[in-house]
PDB file of N, CA and C in Angstrom:
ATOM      1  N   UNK A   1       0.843  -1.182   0.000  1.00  0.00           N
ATOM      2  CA  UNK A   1       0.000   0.000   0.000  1.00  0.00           C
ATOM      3  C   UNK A   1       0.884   1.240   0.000  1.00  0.00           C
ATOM      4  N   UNK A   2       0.237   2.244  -0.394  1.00  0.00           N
ATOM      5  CA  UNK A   2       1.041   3.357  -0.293  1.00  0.00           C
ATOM      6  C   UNK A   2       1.372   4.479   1.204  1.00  0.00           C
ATOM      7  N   UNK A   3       1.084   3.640   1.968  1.00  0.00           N
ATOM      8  CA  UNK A   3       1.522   3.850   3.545  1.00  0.00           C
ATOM      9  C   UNK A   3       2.563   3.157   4.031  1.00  0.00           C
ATOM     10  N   UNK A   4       2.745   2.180   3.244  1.00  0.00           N
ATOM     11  CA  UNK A   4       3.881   1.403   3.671  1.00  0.00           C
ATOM     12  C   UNK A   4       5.115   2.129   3.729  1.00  0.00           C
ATOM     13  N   UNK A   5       5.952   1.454   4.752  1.00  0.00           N
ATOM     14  CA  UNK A   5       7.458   2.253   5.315  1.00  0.00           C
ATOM     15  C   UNK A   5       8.416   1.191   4.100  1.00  0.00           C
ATOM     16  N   UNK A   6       9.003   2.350   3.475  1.00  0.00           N
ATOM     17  CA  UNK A   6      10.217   1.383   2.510  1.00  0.00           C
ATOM     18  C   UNK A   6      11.659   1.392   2.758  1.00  0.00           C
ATOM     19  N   UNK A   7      11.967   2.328   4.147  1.00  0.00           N
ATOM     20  CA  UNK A   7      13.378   2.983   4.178  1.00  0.00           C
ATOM     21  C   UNK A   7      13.240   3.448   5.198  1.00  0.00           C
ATOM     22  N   UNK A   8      13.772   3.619   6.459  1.00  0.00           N
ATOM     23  CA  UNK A   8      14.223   4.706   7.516  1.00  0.00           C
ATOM     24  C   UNK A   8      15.528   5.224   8.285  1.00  0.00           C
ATOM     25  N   UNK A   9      15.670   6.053   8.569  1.00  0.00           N
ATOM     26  CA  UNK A   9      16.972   6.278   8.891  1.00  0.00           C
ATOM     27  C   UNK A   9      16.915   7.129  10.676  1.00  0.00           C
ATOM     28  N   UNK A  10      17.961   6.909  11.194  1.00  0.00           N
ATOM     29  CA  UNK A  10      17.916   7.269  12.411  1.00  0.00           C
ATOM     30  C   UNK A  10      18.006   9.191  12.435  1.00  0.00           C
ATOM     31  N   UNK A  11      17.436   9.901  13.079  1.00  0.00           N
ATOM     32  CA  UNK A  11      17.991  10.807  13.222  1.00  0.00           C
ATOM     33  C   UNK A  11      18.590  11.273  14.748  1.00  0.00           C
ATOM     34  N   UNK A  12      18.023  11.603  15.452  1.00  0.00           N
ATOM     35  CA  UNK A  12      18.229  11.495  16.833  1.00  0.00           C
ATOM     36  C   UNK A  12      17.528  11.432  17.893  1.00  0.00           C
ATOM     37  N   UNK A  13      17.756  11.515  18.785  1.00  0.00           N
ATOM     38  CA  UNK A  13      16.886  11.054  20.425  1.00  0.00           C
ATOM     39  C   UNK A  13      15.933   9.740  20.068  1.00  0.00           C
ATOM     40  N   UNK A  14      14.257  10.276  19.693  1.00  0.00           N
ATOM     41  CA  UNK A  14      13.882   8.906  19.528  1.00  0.00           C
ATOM     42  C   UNK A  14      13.369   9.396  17.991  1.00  0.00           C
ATOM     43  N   UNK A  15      13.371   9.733  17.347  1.00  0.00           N
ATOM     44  CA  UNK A  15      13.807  10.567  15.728  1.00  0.00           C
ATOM     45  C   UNK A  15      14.155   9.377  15.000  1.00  0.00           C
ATOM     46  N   UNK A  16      12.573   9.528  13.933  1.00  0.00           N
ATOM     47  CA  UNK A  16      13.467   8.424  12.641  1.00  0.00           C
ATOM     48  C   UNK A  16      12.680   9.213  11.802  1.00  0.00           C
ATOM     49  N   UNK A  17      13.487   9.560  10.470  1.00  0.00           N
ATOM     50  CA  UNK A  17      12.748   9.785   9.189  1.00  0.00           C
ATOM     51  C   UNK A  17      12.339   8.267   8.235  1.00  0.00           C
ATOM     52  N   UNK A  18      11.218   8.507   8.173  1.00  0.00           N
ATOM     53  CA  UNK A  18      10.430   7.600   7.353  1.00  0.00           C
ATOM     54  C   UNK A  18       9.742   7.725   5.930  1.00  0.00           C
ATOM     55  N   UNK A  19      10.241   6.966   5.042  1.00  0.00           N
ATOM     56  CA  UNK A  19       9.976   7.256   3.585  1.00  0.00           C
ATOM     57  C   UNK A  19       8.692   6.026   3.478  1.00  0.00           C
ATOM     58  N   UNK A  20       7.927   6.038   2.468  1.00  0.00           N
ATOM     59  CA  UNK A  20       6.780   5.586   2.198  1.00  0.00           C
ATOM     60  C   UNK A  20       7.091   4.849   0.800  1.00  0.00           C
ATOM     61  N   UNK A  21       5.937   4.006   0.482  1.00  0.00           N
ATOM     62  CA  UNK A  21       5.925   3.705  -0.693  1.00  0.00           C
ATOM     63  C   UNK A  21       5.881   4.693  -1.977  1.00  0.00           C
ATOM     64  N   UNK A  22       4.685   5.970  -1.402  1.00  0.00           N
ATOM     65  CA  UNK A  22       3.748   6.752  -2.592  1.00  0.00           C
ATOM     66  C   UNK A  22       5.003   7.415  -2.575  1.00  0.00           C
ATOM     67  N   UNK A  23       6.527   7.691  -2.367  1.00  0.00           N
ATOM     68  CA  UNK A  23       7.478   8.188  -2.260  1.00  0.00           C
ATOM     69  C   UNK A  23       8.003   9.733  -1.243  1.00  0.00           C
ATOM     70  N   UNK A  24       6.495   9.477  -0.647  1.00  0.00           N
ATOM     71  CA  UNK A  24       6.457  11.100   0.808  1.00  0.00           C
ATOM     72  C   UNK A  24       7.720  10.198   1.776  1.00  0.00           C
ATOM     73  N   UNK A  25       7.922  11.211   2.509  1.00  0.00           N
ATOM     74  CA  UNK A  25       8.848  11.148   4.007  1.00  0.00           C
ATOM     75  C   UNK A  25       8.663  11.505   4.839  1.00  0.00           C
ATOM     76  N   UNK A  26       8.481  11.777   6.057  1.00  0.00           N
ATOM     77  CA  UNK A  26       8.663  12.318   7.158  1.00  0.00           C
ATOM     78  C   UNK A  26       9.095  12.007   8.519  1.00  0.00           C
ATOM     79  N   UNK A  27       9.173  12.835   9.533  1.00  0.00           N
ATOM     80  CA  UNK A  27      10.097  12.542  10.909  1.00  0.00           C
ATOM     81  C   UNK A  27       8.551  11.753  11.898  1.00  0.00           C
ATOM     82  N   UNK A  28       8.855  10.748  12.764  1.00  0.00           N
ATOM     83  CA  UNK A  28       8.377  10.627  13.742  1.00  0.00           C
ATOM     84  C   UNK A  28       8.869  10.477  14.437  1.00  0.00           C
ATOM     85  N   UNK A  29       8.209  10.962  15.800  1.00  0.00           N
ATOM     86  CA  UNK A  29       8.761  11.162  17.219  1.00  0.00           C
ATOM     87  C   UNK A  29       8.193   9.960  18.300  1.00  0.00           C
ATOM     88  N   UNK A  30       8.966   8.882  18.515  1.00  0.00           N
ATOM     89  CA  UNK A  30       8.546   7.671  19.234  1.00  0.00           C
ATOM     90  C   UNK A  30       8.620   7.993  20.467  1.00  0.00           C
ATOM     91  N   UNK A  31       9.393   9.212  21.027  1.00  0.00           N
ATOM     92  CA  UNK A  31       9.098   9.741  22.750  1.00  0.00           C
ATOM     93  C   UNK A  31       7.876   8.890  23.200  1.00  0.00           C
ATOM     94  N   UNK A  32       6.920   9.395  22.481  1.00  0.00           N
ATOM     95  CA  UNK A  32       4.811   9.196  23.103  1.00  0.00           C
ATOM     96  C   UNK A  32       5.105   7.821  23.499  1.00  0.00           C
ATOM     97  N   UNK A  33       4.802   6.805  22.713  1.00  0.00           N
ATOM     98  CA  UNK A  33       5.139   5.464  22.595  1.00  0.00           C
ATOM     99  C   UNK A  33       6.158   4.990  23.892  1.00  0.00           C
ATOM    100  N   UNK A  34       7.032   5.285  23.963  1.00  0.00           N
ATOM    101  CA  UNK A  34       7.697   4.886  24.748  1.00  0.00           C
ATOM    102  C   UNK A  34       7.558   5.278  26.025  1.00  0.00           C
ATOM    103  N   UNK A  35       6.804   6.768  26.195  1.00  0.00           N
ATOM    104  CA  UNK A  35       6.374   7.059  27.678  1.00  0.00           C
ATOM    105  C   UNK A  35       5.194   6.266  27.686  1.00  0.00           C
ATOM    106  N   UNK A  36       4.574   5.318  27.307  1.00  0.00           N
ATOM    107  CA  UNK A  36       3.531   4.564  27.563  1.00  0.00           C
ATOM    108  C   UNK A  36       3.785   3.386  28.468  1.00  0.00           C
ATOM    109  N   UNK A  37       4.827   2.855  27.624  1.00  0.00           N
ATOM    110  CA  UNK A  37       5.435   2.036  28.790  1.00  0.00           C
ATOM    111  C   UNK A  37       5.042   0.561  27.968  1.00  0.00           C
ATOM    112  N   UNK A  38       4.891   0.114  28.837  1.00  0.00           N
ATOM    113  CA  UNK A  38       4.468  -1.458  28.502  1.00  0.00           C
ATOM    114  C   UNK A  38       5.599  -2.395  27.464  1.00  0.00           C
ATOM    115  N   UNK A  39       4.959  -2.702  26.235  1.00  0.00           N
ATOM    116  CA  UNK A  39       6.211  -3.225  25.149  1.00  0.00           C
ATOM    117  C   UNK A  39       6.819  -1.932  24.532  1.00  0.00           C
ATOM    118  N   UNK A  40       6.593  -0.860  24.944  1.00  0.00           N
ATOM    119  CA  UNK A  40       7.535  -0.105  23.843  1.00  0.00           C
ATOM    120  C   UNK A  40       8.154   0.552  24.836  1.00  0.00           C
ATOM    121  N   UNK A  41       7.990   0.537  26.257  1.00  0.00           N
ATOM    122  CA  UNK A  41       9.565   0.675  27.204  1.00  0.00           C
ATOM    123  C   UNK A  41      10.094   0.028  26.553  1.00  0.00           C
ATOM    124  N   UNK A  42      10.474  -1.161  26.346  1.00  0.00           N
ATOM    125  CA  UNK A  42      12.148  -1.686  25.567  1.00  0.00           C
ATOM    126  C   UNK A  42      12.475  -0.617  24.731  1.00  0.00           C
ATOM    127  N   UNK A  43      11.992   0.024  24.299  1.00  0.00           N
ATOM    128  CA  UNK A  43      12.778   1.273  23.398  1.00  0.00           C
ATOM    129  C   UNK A  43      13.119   2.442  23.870  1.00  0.00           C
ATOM    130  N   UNK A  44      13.180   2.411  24.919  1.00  0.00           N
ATOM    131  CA  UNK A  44      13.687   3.271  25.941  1.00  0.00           C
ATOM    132  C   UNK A  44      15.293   3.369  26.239  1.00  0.00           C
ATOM    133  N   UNK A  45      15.535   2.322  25.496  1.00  0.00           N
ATOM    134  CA  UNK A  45      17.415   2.354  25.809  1.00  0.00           C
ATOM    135  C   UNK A  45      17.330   3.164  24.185  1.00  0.00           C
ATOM    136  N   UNK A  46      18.100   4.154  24.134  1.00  0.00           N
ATOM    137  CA  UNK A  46      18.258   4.403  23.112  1.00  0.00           C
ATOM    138  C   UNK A  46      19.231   3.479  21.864  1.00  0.00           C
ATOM    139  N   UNK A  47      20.062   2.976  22.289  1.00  0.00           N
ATOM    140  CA  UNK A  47      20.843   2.232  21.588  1.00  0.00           C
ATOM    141  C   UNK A  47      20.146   0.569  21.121  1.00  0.00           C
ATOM    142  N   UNK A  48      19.388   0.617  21.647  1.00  0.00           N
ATOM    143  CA  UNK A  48      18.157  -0.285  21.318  1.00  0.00           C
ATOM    144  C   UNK A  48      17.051   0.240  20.542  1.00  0.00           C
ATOM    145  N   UNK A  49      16.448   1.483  20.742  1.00  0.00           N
ATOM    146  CA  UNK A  49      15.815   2.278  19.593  1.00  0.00           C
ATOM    147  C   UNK A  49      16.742   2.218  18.220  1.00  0.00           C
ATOM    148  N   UNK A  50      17.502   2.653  18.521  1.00  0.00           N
ATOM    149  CA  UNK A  50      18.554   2.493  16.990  1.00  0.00           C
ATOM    150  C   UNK A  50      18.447   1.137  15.959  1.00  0.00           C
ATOM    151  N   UNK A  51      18.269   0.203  17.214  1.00  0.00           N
ATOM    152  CA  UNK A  51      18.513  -0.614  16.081  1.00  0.00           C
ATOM    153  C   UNK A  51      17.348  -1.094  15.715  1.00  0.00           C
ATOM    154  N   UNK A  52      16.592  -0.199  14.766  1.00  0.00           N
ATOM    155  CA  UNK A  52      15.329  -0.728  13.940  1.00  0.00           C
ATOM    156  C   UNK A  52      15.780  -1.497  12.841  1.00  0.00           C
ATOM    157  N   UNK A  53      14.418  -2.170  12.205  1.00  0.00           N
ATOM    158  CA  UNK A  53      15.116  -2.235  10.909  1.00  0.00           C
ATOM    159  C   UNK A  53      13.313  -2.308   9.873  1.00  0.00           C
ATOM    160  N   UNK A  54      13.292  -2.126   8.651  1.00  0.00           N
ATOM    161  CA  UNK A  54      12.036  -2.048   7.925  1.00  0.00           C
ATOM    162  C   UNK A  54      11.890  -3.538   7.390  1.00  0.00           C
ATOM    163  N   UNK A  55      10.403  -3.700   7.925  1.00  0.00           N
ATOM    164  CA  UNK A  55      10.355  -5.459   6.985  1.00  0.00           C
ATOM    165  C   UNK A  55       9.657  -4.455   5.881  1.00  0.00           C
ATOM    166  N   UNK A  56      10.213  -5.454   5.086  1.00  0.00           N
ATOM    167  CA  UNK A  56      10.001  -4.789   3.185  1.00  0.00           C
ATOM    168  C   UNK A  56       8.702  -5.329   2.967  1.00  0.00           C
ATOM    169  N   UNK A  57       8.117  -6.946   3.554  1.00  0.00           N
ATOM    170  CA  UNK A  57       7.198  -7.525   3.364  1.00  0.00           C
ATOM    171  C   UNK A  57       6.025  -6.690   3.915  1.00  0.00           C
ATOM    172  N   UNK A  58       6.164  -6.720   5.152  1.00  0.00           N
ATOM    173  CA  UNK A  58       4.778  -5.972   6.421  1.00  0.00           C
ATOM    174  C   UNK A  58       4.659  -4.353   5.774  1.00  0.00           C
ATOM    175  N   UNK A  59       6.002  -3.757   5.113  1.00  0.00           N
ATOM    176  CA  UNK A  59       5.854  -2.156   5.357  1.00  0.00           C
ATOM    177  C   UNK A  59       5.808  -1.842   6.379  1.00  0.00           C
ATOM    178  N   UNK A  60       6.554  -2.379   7.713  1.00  0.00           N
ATOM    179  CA  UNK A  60       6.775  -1.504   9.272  1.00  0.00           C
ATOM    180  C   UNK A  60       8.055  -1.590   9.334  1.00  0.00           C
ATOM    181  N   UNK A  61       8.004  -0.369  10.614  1.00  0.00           N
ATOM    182  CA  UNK A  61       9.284  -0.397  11.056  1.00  0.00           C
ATOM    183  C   UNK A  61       9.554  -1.603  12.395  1.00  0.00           C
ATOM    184  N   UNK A  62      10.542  -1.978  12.463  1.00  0.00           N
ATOM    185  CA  UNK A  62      10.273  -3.340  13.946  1.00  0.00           C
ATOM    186  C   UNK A  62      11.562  -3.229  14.573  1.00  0.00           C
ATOM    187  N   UNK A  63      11.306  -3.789  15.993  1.00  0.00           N
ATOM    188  CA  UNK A  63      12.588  -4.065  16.442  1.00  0.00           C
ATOM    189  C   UNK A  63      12.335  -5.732  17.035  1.00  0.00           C
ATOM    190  N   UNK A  64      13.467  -5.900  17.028  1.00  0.00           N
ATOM    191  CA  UNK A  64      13.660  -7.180  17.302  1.00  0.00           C
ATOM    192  C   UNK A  64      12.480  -8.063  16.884  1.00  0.00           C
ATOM    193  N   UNK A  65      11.923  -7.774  16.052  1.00  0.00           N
ATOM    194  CA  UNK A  65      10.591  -8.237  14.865  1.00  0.00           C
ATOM    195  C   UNK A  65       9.766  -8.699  16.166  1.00  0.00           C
ATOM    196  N   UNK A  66       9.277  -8.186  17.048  1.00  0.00           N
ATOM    197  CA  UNK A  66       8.646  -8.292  17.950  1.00  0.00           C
ATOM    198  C   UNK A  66       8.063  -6.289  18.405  1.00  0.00           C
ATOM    199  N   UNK A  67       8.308  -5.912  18.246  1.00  0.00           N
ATOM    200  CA  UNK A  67       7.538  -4.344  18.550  1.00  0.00           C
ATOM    201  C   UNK A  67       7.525  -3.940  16.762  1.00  0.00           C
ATOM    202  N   UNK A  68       6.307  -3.530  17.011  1.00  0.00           N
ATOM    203  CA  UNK A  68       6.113  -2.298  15.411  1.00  0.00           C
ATOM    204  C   UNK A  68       5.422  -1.738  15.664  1.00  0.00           C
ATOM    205  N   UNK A  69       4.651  -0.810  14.769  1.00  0.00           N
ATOM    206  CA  UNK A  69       3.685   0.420  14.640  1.00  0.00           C
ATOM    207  C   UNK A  69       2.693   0.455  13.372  1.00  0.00           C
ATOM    208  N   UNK A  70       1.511   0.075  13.357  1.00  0.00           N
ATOM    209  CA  UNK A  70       1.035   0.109  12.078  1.00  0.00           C
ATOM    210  C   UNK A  70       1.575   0.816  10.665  1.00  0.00           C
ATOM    211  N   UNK A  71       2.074   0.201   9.569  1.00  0.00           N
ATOM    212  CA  UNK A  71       2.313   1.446   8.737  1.00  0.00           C
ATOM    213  C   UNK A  71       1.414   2.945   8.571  1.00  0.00           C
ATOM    214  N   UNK A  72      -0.178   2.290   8.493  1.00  0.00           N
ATOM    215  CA  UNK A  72      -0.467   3.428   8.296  1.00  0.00           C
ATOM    216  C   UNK A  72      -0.282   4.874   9.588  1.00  0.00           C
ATOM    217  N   UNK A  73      -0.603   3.920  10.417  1.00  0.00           N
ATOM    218  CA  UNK A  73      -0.398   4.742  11.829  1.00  0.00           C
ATOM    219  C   UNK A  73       0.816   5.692  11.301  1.00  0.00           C
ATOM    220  N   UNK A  74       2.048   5.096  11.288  1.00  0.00           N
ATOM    221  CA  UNK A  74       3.581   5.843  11.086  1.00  0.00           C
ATOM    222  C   UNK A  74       2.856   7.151   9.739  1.00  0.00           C
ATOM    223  N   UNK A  75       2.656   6.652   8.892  1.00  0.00           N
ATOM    224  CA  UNK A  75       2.277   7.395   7.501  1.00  0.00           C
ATOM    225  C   UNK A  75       1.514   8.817   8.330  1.00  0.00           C
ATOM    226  N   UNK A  76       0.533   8.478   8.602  1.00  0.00           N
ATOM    227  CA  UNK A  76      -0.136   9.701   9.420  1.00  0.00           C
ATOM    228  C   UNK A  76       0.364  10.834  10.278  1.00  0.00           C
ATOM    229  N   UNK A  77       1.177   9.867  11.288  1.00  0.00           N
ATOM    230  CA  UNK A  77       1.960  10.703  12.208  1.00  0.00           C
ATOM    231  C   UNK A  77       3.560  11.723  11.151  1.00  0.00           C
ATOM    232  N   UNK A  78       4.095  10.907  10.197  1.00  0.00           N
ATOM    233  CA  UNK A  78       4.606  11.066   9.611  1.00  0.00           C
ATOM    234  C   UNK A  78       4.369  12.233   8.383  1.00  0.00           C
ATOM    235  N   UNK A  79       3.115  12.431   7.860  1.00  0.00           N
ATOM    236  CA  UNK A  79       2.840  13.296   6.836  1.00  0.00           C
ATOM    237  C   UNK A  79       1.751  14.159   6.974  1.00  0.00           C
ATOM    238  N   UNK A  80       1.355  14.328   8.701  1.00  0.00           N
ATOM    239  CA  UNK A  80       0.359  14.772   9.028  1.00  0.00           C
ATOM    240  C   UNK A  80      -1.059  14.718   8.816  1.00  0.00           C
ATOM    241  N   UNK A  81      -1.011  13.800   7.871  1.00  0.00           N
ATOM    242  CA  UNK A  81      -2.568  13.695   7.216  1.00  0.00           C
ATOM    243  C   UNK A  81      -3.397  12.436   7.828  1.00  0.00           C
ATOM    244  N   UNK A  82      -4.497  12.913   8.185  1.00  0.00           N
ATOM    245  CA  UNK A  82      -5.357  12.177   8.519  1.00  0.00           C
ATOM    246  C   UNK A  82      -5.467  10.142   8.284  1.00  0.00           C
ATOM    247  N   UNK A  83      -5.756   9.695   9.842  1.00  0.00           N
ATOM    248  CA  UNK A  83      -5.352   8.287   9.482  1.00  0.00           C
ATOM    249  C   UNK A  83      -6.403   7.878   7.815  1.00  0.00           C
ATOM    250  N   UNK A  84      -6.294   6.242   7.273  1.00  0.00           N
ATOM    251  CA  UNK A  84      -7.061   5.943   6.158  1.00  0.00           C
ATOM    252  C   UNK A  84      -8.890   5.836   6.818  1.00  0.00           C
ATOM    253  N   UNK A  85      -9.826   6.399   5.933  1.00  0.00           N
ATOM    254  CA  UNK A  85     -11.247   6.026   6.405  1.00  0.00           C
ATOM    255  C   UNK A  85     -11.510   4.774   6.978  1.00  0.00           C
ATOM    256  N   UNK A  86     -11.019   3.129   6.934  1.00  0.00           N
ATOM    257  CA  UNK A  86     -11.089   2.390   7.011  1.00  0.00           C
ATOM    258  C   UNK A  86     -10.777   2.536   8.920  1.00  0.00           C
ATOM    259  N   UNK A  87      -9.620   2.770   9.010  1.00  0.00           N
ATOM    260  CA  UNK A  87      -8.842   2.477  10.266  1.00  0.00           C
ATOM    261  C   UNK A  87      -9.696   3.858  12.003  1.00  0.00           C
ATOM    262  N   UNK A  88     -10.736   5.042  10.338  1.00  0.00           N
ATOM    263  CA  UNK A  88     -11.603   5.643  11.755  1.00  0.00           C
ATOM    264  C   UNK A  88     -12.413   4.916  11.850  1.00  0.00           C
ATOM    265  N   UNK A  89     -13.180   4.157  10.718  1.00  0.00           N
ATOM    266  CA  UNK A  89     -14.423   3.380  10.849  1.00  0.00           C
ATOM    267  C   UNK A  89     -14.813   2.682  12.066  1.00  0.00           C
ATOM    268  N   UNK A  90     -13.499   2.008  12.373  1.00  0.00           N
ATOM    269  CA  UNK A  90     -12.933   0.924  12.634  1.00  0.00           C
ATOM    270  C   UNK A  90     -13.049   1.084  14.272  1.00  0.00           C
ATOM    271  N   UNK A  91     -13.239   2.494  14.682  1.00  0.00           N
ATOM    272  CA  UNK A  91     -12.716   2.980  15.951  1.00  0.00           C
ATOM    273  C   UNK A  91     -11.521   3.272  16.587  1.00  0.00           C
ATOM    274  N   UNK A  92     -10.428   2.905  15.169  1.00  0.00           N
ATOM    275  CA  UNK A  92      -9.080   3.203  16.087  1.00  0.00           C
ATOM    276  C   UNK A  92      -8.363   4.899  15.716  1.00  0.00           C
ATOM    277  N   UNK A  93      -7.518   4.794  16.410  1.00  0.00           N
ATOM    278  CA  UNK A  93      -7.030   6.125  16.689  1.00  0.00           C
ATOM    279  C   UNK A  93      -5.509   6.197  16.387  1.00  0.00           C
ATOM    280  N   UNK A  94      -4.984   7.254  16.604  1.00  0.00           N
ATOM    281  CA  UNK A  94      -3.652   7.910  16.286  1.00  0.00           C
ATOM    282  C   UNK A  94      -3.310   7.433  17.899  1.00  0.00           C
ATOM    283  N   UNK A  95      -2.400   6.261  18.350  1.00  0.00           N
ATOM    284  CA  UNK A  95      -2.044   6.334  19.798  1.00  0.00           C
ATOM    285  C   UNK A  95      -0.995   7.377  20.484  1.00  0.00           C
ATOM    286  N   UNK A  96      -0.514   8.134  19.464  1.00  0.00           N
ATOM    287  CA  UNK A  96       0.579   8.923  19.800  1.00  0.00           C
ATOM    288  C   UNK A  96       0.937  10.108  19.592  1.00  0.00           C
TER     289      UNK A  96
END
């Protein structure tokens, strides 16, 4: 889909720029996420945040292929635009 994550790169603190399929980019800020606590405390070590990596298959970003973030979720937070109609229908939300 064209929300899908194809590429990311670290920038800093908890900072990753994220490129898309439809070929947009943008920065998200995983701070939120991680002050939540639960499975995405593990990303709280920063040097453990770092080491993401993109499944090419799913279109997410993951760590230790055990934590991710919906693509579209990332896409949204990422390009500011509103999540897909499907995912308000649905009742879910922007968690971050």
């Amino acid at each position: 889909m064209y929300y899908d994550a194809v590429s990311a790169e670290y920038l800093e603190n908890y900072k990753l720029k994220i490129w898309f399929a439809d070929g947009k980019s943008g920065i998200v800020d995983f701070t939120l996420y991680i002050r939540k606590g639960g499975i995405f405390g593990k990303l709280a070590d920063l040097e453990n945040f770092k080491r993401f990596t993109v499944n090419q298959e799913l279109g997410v970003i993951t760590w230790d292929g055990e934590i991710d973030i919906a693509p579209e979720t990332l896409y949204s937070a990422a390009t500011q635009k509103p999540l897909p109609q499907w995912v308000e229908k649905a009742g879910l939300k922007r968690s971050a």
